[in-house]
C-alpha atoms as a PDB file:
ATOM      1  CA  UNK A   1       0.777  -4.797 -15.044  1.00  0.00           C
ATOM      2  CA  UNK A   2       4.016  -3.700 -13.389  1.00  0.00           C
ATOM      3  CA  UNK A   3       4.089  -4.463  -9.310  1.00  0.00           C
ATOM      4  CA  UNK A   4       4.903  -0.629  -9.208  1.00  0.00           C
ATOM      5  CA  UNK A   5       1.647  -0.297 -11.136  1.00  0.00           C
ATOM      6  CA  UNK A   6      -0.019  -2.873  -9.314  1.00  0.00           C
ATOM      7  CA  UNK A   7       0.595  -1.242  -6.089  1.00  0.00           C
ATOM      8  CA  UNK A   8      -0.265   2.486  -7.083  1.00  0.00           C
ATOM      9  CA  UNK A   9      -3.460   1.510  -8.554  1.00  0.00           C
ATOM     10  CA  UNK A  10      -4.361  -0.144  -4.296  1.00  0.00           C
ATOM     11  CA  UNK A  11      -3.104   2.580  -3.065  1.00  0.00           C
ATOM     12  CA  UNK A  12      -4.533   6.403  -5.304  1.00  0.00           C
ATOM     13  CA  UNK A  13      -7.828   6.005  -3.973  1.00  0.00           C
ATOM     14  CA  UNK A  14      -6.526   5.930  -0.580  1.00  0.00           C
ATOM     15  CA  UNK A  15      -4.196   8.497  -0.573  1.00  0.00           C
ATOM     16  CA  UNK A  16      -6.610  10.790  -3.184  1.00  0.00           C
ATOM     17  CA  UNK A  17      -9.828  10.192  -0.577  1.00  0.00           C
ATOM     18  CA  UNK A  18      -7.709  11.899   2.204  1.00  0.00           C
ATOM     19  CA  UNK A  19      -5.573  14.356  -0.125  1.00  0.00           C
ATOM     20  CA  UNK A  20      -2.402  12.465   0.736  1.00  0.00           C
ATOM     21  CA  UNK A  21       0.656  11.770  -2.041  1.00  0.00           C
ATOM     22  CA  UNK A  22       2.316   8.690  -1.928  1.00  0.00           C
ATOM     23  CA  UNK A  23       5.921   8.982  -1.067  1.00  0.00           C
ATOM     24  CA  UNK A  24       8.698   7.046  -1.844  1.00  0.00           C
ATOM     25  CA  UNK A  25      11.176   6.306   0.424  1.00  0.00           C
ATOM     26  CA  UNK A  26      15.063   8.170  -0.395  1.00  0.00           C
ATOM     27  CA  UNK A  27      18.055   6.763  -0.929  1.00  0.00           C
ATOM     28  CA  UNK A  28      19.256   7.561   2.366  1.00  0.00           C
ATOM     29  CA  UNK A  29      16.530   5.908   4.228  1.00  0.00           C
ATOM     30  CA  UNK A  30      16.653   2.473   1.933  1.00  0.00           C
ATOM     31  CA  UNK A  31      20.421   2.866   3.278  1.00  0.00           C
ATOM     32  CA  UNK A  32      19.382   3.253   6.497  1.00  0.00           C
ATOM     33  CA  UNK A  33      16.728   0.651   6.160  1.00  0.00           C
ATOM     34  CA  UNK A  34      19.214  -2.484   3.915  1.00  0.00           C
ATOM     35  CA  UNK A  35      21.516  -1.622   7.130  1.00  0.00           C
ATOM     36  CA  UNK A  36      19.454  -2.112   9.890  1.00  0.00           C
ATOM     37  CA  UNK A  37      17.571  -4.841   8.567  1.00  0.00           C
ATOM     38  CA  UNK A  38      20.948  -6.994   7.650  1.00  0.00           C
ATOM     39  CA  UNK A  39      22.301  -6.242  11.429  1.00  0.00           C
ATOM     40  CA  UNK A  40      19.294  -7.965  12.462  1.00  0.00           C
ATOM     41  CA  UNK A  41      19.815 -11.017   9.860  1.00  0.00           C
ATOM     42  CA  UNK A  42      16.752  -9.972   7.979  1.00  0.00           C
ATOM     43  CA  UNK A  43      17.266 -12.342   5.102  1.00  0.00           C
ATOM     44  CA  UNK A  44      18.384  -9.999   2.241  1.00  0.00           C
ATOM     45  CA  UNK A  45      15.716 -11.326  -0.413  1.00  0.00           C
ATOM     46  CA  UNK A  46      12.934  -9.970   2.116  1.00  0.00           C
ATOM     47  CA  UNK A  47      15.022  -7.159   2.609  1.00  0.00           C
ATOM     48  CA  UNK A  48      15.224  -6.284  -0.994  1.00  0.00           C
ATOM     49  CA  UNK A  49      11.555  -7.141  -2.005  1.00  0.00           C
ATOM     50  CA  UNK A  50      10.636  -4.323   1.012  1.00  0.00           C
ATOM     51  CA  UNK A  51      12.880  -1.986  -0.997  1.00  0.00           C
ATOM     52  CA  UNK A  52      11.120  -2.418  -3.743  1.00  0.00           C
ATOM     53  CA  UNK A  53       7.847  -1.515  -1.910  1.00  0.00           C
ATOM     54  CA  UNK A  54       9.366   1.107  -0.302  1.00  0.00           C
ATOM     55  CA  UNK A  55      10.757   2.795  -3.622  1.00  0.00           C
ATOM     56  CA  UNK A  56       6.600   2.953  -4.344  1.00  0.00           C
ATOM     57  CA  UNK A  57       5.728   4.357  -1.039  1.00  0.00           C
ATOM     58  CA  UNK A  58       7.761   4.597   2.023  1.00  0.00           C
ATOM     59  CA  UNK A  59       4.428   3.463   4.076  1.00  0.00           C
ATOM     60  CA  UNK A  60       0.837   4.787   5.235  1.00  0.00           C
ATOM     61  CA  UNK A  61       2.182   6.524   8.449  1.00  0.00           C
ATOM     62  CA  UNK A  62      -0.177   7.628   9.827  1.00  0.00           C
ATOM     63  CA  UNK A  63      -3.086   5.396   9.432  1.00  0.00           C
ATOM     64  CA  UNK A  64      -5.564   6.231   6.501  1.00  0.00           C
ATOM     65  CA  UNK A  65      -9.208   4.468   7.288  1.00  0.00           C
ATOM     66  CA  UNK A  66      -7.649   2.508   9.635  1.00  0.00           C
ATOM     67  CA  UNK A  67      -5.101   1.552   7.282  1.00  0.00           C
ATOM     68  CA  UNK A  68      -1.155   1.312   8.383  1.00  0.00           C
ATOM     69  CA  UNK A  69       1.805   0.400   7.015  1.00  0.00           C
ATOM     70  CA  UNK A  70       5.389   1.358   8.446  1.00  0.00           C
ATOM     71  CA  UNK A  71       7.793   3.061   6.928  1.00  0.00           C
ATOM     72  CA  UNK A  72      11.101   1.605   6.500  1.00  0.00           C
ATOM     73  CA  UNK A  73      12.858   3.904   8.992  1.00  0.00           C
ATOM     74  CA  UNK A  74      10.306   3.024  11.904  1.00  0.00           C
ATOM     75  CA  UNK A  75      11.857   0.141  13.976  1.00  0.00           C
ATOM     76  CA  UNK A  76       8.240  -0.970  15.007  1.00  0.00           C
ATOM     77  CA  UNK A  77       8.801  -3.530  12.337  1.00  0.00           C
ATOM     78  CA  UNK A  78      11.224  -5.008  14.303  1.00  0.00           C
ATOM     79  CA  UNK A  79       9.054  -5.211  17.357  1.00  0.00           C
ATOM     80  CA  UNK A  80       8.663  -9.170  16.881  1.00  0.00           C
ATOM     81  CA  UNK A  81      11.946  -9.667  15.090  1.00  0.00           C
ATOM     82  CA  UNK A  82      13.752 -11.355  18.281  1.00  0.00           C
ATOM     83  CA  UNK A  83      11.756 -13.037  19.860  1.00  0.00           C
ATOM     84  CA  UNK A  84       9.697 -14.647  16.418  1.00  0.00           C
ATOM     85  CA  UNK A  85      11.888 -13.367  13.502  1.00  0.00           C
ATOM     86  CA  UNK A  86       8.862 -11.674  11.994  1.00  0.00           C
ATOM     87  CA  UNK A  87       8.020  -8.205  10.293  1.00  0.00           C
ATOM     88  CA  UNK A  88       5.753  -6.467  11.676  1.00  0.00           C
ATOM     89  CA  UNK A  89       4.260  -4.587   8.597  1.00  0.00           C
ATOM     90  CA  UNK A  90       1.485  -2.619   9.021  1.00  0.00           C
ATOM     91  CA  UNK A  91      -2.559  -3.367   9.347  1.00  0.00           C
ATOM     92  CA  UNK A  92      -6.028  -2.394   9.347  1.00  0.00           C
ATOM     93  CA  UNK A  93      -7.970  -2.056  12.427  1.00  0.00           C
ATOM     94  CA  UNK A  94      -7.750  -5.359  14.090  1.00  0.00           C
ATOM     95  CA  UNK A  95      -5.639  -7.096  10.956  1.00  0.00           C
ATOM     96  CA  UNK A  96      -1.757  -8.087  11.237  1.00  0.00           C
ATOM     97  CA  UNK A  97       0.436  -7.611   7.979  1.00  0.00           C
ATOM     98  CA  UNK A  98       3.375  -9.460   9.065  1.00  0.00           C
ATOM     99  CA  UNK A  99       6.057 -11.651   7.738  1.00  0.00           C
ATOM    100  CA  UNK A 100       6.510 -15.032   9.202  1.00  0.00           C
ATOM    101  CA  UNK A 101       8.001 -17.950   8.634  1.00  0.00           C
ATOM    102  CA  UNK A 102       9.312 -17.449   4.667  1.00  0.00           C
ATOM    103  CA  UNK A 103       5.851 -15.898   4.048  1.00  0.00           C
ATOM    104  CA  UNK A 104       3.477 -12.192   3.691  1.00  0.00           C
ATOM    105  CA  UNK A 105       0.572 -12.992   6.054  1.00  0.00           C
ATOM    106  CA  UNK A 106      -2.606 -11.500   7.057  1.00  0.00           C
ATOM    107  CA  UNK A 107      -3.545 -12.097  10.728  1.00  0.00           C
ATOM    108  CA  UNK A 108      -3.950 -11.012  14.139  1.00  0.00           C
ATOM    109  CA  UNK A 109      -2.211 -10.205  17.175  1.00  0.00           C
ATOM    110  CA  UNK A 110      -2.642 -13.816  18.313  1.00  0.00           C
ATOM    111  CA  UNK A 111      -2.837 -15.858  14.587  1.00  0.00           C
ATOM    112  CA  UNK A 112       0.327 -15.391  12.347  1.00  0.00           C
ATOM    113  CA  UNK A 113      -2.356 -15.771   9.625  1.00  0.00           C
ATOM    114  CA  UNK A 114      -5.796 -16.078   9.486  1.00  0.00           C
ATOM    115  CA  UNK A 115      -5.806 -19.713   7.143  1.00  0.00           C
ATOM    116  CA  UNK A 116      -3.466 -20.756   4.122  1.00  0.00           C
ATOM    117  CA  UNK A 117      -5.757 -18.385   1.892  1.00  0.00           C
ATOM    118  CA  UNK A 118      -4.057 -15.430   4.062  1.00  0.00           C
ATOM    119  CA  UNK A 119      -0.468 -16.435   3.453  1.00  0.00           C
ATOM    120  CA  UNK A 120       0.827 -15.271   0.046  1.00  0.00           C
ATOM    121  CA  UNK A 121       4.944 -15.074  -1.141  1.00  0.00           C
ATOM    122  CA  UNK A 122       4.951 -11.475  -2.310  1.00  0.00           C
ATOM    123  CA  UNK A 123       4.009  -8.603  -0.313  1.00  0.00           C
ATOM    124  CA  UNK A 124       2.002  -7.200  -3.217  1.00  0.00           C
ATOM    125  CA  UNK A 125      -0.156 -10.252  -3.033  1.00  0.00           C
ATOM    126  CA  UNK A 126      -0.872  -9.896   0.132  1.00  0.00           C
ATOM    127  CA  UNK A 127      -1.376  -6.171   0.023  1.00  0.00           C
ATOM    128  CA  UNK A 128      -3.997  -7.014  -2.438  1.00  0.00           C
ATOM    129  CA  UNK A 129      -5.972  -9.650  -0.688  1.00  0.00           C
ATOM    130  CA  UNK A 130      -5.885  -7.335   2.285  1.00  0.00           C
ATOM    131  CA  UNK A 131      -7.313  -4.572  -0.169  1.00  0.00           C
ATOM    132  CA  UNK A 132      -9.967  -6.576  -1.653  1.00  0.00           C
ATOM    133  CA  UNK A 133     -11.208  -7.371   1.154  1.00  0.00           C
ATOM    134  CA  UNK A 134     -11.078  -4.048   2.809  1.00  0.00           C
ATOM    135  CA  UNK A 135     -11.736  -2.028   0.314  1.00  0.00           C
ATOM    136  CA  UNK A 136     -13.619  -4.367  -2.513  1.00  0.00           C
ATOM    137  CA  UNK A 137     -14.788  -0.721  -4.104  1.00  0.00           C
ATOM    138  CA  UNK A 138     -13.299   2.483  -4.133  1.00  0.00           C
ATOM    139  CA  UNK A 139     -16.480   3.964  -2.681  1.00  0.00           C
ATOM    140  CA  UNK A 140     -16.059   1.809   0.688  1.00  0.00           C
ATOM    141  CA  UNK A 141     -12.787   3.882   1.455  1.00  0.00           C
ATOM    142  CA  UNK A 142     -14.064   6.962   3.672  1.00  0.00           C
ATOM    143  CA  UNK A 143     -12.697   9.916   4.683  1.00  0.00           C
ATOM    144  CA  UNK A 144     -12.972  10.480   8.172  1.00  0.00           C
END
């Protein structure tokens, strides 16, 4: 399976359950997005395996069933950027996606990650622990 394929098939139920398409990002705002991120020294690998993401679905903005993830235009990911040179990705209710320290982790707002078992080196890994978890059956994703 494809990582495009890998991260539509987390994703449909949770767009479908709240009658939501998934929407890439354009050209214009991966511009915007490779610029902004290389003015702030993102390292370009990270920078280009976001793209990648982002050509799938330019985020869950806003929030489905507590869900997040910001889009490549919001400079909320940026929030801890100069202080910690991390990403601030996206989350689920009290749950960090962030990326810290060469690595995708799942956290909080105090924790970088919650164990070794919560820090992966793709995003899509860790989008699909964080699914798993969250979601382990379509049928616990609820429309509010």
């Amino acid at each position: 399976m494809t990582k495009q394929e890998r991260i539509e098939k987390l994703f449909k139920p949770l767009f479908d359950v709240y009658r939501k398409k998934i929407t890439p990002a354009n050209e214009e705002l991966l511009d915007i997005f490779r610029q902004t991120a290389s003015e702030r020294n993102v390292p370009s690998a990270l920078i280009e395996e976001l793209i990648e993401f982002y050509k799938i679905s330019n985020g869950v903005n806003p929030c489905l069933d507590g869900f997040s993830f910001h889009p490549c235009n919001d400079t909320v990911l940026y929030e801890w950027w100069e202080d910690y040179e991390q990403l601030w990705l996206g989350g689920r209710d009290d749950d960090v996606l962030r990326w810290s320290e060469g690595k995708f982790c799942l956290g909080d707002a105090f924790d970088d990650s919650y164990g070794k078992e919560y820090e992966f080196s793709t995003l899509i890994e860790l989008l699909e622990k964080g699914f798993a978890e969250w979601f382990p059956d379509e049928n616990t994703i609820n429309e509010s």
